[in-house]
C-alpha atoms as a PDB file:
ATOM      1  CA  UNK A   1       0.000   0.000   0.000  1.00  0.00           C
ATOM      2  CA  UNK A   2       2.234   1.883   1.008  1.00  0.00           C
ATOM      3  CA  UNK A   3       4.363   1.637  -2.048  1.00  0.00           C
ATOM      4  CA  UNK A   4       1.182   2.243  -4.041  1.00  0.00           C
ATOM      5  CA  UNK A   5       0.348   5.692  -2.306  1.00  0.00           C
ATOM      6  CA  UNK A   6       4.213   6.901  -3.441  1.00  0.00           C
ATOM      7  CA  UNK A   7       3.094   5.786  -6.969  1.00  0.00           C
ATOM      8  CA  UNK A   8      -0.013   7.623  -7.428  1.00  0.00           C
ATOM      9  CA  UNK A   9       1.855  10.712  -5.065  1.00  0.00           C
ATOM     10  CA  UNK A  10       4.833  10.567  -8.045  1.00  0.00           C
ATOM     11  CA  UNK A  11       2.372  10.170 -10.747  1.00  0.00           C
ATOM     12  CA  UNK A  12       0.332  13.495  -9.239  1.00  0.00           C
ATOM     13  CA  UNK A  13       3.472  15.768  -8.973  1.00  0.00           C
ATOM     14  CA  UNK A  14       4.644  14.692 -12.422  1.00  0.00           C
ATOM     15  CA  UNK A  15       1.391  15.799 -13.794  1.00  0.00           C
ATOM     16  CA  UNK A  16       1.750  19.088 -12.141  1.00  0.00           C
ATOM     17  CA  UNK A  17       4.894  19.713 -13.235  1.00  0.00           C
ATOM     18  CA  UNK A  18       4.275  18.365 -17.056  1.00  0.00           C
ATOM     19  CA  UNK A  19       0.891  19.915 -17.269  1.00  0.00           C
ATOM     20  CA  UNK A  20       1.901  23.851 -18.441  1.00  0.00           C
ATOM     21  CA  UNK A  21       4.268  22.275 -20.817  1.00  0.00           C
ATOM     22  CA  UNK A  22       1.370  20.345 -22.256  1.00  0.00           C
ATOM     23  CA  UNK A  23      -0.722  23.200 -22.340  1.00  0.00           C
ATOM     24  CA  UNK A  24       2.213  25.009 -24.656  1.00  0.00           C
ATOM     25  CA  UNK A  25       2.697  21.572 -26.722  1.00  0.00           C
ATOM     26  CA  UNK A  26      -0.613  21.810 -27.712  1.00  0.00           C
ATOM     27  CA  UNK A  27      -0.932  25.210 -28.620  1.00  0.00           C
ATOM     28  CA  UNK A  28       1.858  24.645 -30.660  1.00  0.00           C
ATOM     29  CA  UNK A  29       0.383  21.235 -32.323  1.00  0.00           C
ATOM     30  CA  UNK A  30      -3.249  22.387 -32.938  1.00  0.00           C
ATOM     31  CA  UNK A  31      -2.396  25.776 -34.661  1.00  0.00           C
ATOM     32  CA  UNK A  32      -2.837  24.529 -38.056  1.00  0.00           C
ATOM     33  CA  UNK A  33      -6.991  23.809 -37.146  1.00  0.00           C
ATOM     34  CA  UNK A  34      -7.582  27.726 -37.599  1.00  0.00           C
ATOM     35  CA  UNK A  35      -7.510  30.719 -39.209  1.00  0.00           C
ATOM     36  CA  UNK A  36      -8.004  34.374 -39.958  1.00  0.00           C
ATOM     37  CA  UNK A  37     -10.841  34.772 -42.399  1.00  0.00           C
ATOM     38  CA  UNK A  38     -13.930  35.769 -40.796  1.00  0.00           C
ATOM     39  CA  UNK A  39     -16.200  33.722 -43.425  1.00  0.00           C
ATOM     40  CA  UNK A  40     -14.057  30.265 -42.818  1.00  0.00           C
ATOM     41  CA  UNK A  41     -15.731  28.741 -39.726  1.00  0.00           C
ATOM     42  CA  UNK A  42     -12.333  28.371 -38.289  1.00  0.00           C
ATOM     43  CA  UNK A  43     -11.861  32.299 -37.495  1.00  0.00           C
ATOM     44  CA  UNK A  44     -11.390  33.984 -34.817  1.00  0.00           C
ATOM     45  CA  UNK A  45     -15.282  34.630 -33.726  1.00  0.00           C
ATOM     46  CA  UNK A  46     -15.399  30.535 -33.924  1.00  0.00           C
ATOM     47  CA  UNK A  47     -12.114  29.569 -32.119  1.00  0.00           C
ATOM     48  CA  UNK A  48     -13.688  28.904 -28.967  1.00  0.00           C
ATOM     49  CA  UNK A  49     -16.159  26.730 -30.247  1.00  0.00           C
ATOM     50  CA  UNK A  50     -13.794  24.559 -32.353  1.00  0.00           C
ATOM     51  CA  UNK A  51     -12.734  22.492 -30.076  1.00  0.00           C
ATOM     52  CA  UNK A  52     -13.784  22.205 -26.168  1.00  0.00           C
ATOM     53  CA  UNK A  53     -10.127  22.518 -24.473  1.00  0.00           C
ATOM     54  CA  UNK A  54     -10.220  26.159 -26.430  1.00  0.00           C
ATOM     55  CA  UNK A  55     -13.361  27.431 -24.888  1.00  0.00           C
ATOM     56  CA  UNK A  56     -10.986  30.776 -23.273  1.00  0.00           C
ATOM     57  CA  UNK A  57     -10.647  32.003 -26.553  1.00  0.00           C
ATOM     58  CA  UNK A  58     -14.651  32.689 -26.483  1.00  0.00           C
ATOM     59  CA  UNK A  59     -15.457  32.537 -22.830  1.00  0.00           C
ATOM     60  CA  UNK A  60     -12.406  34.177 -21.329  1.00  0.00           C
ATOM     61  CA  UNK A  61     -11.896  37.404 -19.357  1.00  0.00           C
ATOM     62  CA  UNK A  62      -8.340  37.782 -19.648  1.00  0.00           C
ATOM     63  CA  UNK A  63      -7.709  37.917 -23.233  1.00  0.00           C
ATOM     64  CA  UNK A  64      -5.100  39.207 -25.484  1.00  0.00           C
ATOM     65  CA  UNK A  65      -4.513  41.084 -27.490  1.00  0.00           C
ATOM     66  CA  UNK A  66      -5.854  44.522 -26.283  1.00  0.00           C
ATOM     67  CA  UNK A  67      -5.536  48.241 -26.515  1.00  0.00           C
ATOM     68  CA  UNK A  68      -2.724  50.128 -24.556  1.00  0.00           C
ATOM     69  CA  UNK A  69      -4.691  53.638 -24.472  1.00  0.00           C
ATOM     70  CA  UNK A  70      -3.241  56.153 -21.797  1.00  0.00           C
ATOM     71  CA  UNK A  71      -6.635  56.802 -19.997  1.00  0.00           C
ATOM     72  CA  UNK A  72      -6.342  53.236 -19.176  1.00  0.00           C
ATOM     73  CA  UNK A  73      -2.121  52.965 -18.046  1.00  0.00           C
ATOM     74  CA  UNK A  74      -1.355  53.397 -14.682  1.00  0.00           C
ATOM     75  CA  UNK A  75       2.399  54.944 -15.172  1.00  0.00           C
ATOM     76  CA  UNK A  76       4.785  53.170 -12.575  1.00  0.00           C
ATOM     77  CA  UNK A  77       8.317  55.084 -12.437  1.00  0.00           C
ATOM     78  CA  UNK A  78      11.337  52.175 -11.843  1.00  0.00           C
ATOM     79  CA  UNK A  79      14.864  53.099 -13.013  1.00  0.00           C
ATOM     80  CA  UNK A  80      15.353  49.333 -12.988  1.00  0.00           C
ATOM     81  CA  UNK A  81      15.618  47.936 -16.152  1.00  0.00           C
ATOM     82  CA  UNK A  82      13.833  44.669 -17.513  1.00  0.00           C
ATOM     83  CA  UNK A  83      16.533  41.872 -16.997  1.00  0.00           C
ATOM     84  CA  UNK A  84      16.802  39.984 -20.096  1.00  0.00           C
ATOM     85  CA  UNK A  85      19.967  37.184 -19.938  1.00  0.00           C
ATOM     86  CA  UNK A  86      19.617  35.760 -23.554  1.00  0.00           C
ATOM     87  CA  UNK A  87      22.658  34.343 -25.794  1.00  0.00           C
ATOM     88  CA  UNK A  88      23.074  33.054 -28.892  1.00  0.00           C
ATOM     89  CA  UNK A  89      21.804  29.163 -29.928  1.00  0.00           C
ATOM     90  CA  UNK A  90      21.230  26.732 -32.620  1.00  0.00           C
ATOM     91  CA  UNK A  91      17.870  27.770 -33.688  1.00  0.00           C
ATOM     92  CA  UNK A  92      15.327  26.538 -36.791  1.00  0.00           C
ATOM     93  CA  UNK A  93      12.972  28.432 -38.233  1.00  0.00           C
ATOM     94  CA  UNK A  94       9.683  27.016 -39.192  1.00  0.00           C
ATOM     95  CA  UNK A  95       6.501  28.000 -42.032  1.00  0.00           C
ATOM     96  CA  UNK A  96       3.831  27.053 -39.218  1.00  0.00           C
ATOM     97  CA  UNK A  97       1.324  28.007 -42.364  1.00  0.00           C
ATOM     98  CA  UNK A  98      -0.093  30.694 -40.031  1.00  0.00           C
ATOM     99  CA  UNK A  99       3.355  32.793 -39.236  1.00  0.00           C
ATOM    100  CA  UNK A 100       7.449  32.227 -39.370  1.00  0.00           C
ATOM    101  CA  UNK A 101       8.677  31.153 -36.176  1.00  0.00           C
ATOM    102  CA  UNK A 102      12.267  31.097 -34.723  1.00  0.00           C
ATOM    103  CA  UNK A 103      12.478  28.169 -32.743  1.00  0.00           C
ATOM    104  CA  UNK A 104      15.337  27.752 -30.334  1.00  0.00           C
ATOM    105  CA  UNK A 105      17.288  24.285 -29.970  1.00  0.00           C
ATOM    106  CA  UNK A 106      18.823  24.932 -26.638  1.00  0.00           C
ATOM    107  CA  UNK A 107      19.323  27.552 -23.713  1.00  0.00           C
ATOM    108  CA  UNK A 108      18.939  30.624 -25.744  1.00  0.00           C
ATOM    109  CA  UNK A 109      18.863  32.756 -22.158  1.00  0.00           C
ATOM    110  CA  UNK A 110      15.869  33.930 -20.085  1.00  0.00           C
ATOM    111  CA  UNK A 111      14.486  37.536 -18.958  1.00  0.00           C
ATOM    112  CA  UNK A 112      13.340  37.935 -15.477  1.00  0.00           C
ATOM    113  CA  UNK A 113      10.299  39.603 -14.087  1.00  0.00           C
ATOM    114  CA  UNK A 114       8.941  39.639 -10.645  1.00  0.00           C
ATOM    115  CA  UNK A 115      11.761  37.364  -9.357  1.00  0.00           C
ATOM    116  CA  UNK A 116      10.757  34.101 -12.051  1.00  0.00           C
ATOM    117  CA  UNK A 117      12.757  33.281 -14.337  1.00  0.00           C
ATOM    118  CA  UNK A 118      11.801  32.720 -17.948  1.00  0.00           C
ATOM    119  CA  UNK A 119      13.239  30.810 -20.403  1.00  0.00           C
ATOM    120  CA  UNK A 120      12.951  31.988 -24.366  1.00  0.00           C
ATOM    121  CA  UNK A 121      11.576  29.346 -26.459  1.00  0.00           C
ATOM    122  CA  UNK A 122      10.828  30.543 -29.835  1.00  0.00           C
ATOM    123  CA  UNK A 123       9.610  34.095 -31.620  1.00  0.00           C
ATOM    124  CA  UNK A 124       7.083  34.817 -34.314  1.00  0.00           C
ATOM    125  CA  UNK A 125       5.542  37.786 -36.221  1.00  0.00           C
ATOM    126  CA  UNK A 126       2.100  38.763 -36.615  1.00  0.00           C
ATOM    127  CA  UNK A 127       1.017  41.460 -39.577  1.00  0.00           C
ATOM    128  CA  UNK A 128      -0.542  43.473 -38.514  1.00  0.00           C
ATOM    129  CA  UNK A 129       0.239  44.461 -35.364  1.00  0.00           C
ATOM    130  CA  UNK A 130      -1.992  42.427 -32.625  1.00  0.00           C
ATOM    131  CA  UNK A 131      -1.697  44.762 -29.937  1.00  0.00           C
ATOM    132  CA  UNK A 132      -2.562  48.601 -30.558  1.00  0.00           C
ATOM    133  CA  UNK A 133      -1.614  51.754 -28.742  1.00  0.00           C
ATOM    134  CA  UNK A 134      -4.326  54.396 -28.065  1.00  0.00           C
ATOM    135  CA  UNK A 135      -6.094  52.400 -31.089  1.00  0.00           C
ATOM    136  CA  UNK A 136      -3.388  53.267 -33.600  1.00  0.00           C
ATOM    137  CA  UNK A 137      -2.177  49.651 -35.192  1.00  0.00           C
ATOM    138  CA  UNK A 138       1.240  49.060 -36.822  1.00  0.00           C
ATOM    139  CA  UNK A 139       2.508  47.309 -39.400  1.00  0.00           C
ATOM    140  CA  UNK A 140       3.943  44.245 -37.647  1.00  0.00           C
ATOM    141  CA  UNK A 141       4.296  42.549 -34.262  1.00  0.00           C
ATOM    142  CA  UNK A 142       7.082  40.249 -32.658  1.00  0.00           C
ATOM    143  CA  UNK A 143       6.576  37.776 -29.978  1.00  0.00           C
ATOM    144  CA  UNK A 144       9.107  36.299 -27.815  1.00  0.00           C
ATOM    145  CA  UNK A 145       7.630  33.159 -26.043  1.00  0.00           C
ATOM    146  CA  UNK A 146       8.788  32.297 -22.744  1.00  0.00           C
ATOM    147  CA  UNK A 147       8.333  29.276 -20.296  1.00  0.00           C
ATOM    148  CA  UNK A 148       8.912  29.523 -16.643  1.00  0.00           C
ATOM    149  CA  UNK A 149      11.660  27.863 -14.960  1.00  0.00           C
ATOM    150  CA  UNK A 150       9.288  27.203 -12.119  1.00  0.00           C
ATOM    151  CA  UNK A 151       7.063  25.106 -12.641  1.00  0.00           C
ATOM    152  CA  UNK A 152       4.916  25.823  -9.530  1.00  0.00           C
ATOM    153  CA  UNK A 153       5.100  29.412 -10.160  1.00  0.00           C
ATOM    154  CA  UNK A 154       1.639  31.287 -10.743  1.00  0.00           C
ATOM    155  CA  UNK A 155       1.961  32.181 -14.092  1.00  0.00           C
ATOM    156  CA  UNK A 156       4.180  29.937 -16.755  1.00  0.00           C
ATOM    157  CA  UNK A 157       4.220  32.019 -19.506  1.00  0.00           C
ATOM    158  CA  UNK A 158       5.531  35.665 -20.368  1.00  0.00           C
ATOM    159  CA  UNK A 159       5.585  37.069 -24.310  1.00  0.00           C
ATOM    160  CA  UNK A 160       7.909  40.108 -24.846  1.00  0.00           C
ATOM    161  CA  UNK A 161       5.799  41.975 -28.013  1.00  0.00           C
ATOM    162  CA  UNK A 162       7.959  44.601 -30.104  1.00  0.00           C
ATOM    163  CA  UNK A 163       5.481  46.807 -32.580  1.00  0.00           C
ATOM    164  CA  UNK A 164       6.935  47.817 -35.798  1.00  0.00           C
ATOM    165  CA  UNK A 165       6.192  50.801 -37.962  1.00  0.00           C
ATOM    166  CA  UNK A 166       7.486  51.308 -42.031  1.00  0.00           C
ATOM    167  CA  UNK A 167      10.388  52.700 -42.229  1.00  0.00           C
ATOM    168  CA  UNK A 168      14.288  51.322 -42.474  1.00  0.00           C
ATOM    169  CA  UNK A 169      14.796  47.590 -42.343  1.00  0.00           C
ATOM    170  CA  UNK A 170      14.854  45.787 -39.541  1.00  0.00           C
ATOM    171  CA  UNK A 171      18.510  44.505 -39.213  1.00  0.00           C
ATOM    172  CA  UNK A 172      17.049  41.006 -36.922  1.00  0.00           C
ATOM    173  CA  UNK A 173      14.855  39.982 -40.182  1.00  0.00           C
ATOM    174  CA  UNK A 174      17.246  41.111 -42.907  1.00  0.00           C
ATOM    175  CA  UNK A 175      19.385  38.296 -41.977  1.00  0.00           C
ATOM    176  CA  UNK A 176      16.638  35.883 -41.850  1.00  0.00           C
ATOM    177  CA  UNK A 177      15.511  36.983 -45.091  1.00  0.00           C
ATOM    178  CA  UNK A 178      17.060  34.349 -47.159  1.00  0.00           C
ATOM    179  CA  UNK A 179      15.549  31.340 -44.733  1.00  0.00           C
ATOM    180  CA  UNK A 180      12.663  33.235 -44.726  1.00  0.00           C
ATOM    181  CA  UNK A 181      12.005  32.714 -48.793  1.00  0.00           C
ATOM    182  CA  UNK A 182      12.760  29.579 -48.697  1.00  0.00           C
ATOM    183  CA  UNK A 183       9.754  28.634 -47.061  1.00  0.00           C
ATOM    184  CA  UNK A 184       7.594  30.595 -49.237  1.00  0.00           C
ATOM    185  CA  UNK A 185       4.455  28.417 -48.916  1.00  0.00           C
ATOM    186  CA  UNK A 186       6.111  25.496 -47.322  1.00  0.00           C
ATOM    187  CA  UNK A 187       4.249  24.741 -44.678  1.00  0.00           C
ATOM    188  CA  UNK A 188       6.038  22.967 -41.339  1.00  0.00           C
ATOM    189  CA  UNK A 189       9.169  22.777 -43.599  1.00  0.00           C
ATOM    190  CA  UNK A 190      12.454  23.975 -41.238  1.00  0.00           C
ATOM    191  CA  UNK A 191      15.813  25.607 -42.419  1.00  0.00           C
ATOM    192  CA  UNK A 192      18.533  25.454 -40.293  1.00  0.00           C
ATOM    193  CA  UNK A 193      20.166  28.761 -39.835  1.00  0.00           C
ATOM    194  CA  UNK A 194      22.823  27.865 -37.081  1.00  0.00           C
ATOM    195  CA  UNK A 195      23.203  29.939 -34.348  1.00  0.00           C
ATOM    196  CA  UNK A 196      20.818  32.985 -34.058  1.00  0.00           C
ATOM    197  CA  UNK A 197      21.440  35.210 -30.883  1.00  0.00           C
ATOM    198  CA  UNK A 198      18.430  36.907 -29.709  1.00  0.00           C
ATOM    199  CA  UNK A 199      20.100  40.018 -27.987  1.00  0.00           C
ATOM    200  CA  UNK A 200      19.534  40.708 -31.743  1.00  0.00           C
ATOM    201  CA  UNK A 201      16.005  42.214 -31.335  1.00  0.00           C
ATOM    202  CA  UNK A 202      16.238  45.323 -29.640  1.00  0.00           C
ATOM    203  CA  UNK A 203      13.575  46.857 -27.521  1.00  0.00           C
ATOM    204  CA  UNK A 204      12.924  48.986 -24.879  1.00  0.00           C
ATOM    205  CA  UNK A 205      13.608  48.111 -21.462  1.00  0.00           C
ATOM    206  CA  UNK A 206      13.289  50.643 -19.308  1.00  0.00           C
ATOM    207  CA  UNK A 207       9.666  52.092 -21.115  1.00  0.00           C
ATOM    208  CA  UNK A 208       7.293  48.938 -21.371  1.00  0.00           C
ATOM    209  CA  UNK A 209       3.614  48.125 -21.042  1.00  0.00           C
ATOM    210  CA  UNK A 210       2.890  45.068 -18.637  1.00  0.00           C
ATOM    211  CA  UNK A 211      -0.830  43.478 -18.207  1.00  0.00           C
ATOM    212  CA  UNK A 212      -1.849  39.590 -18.013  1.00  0.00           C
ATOM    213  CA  UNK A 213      -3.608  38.633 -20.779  1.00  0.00           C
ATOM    214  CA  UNK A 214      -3.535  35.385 -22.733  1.00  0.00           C
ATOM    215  CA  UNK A 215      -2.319  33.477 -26.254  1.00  0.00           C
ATOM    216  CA  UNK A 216      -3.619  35.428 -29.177  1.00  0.00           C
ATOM    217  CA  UNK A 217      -3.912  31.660 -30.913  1.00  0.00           C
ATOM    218  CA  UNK A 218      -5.826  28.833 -29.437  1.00  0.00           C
ATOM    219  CA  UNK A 219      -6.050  27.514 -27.125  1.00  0.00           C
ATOM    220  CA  UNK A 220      -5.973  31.048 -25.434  1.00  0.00           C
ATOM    221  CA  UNK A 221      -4.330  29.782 -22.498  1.00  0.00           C
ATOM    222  CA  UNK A 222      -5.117  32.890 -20.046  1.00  0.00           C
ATOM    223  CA  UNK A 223      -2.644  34.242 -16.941  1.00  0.00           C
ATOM    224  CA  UNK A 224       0.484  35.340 -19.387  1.00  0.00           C
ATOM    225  CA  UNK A 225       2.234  38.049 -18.427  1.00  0.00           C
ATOM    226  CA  UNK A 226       2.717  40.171 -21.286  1.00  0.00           C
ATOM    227  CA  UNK A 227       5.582  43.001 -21.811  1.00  0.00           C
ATOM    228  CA  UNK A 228       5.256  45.278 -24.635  1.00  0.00           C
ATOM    229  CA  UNK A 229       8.130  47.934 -25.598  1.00  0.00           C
ATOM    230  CA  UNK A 230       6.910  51.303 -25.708  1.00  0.00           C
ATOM    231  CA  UNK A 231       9.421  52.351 -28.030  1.00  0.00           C
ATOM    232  CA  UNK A 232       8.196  51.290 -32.032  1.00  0.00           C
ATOM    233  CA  UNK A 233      10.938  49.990 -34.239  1.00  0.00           C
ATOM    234  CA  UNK A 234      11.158  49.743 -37.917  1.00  0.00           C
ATOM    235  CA  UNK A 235      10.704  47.148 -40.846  1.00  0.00           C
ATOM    236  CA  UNK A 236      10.778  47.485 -44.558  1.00  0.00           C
ATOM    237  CA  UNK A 237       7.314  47.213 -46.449  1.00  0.00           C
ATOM    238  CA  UNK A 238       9.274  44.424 -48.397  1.00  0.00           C
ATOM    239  CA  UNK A 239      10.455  42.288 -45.044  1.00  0.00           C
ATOM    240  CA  UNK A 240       6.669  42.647 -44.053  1.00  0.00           C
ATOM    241  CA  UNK A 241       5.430  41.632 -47.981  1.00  0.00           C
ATOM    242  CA  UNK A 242       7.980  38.533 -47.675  1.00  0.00           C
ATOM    243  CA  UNK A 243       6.409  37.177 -43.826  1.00  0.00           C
ATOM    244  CA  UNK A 244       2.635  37.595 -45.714  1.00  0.00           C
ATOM    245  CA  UNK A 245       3.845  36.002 -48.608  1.00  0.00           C
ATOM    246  CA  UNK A 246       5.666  33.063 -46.916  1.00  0.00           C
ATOM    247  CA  UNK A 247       2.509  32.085 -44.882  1.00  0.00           C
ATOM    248  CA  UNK A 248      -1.180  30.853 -46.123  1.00  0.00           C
ATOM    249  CA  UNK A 249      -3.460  33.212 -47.581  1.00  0.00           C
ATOM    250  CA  UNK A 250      -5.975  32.834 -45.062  1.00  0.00           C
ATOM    251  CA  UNK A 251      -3.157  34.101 -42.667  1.00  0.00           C
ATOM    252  CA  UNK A 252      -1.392  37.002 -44.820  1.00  0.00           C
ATOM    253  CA  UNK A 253      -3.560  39.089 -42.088  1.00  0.00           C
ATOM    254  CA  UNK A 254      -2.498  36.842 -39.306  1.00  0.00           C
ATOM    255  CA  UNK A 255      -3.830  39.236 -36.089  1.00  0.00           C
ATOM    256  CA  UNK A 256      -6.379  38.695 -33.971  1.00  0.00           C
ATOM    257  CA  UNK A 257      -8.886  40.906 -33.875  1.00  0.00           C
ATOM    258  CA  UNK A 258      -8.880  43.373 -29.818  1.00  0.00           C
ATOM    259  CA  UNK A 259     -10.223  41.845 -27.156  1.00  0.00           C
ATOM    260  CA  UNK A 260     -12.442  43.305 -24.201  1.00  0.00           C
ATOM    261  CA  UNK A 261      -9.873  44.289 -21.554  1.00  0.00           C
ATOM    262  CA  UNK A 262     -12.418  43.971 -18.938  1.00  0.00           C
ATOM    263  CA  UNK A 263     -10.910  46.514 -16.650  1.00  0.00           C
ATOM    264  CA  UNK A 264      -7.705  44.907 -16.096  1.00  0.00           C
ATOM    265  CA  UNK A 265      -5.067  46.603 -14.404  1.00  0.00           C
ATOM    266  CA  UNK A 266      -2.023  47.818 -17.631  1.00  0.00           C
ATOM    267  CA  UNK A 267       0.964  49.438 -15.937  1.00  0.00           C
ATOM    268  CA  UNK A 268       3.912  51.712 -18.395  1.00  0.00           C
ATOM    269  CA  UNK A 269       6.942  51.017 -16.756  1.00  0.00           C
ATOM    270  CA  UNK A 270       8.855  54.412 -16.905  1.00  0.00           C
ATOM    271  CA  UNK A 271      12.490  55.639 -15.227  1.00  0.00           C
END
């Protein structure tokens, strides 16, 4: 028995440690069961109905993404800046169908916030932007997926987002570019591009947003800590043409549309 009890008792923790990475798995596995186009069935209206285990994206009250407008920021003045600890690692990148993702091998670093540490997992660009700023949308949006370290810690996931306006090339993508049209419509196909060091995309960290929101794709996992960069970058109407072109057509428009921010609390970080 009482071998039995330390069974089930290992079998319980290893479910609560495993279960937010199966939560990302499948997010990552069931991607390819949606889309963008309002007429499809499979947009973004009818994401929460597609399949039970994605009910947030309709029934949530913590989703993403949302508008940053000043009557809603609480400015909080820290001259601490956010502590990102990334370095360069073999990396793929990957035609999901839906977007280009850079998908790291091994330890490409982590970023810390609130004392957790979070370790970067992949990025991937949305056109346009998902997230707007006092309703103004830009041309394109990064993500930077994290997973926490901790696996008991409150929330598992953070996303770094970096909006991008037209204007001079964006020096991260231009050496992507060639990887990048190689998977012109080549869906799940990778290219191996070596190492690719993150410290490469620049943003702001001492001027950020931060609220908890959730996944912009299903299965709209909710409690993820989002940090956008107040400061808007650049890209090239051409590096933006080439990440529409690469993808489906139902996702050349690959944003979701706002979501209700339901009165949640959105803090700019400021010196």
């Amino acid at each position: 028995m009482c071998i039995a009890s330390a069974i089930r008792s290992a079998v319980l923790l290893l479910l609560v440690i495993l279960f937010p990475l199966l939560i990302y798995a499948q997010e990552v596995q069931d991607e390819r069961e949606f889309d963008y186009v309002k007429s499809s069935g499979k947009g973004p209206e009818k994401w929460g109905k597609l399949h039970k285990e994605w009910s947030a994206c309709n029934k949530g009250n913590m989703q993403s993404p949302i508008d940053l407008s000043n009557k809603r920021v609480e400015v909080v003045h820290k001259s601490k800046k956010l502590l990102r600890n990334y370095k360069p690692c073999n990396a793929i990148i990957v035609n999901r169908g839906h977007d280009i993702e850079v998908s790291w091998e091994g330890y490409a670093g982590s970023i810390e916030i609130n004392g957790t540490n979070y370790a970067l997992k992949q990025a991937h660009w949305h056109s346009p932007s998902e997230h707007t700023i006092n309703n103004k949308r830009y041309s394109l949006e990064l993500h930077m997926v994290h997973r926490s370290t901790n696996p008991s810690s409150k929330h598992q996931i953070a996303v770094i987002g970096v909006l991008y306006k037209i204007g001079k090339p964006n020096p991260f993508l231009s050496k992507l570019g060639r990887n990048i049209t190689s998977l012109v419509k080549r869906e799940n196909e990778h290219r191996h591009h070596g190492v690719i060091d993150p410290r490469e995309i620049h943003m702001s960290r001492r001027r950020y947003y931060n609220y908890i929101g959730s996944l912009t794709v299903p299965p709209c996992t909710e409690g993820v800590i989002w940090t956008i960069s107040k400061k808007v970058r650049t890209v090239s109407l051409a590096q933006v043409k080439l990440l529409r072109e690469a993808v489906h057509d139902h996702a050349e428009k690959n944003a979701r549309p706002l979501q209700p921010d339901h009165k949640r609390g959105i803090q700019l970080i400021s010196p």
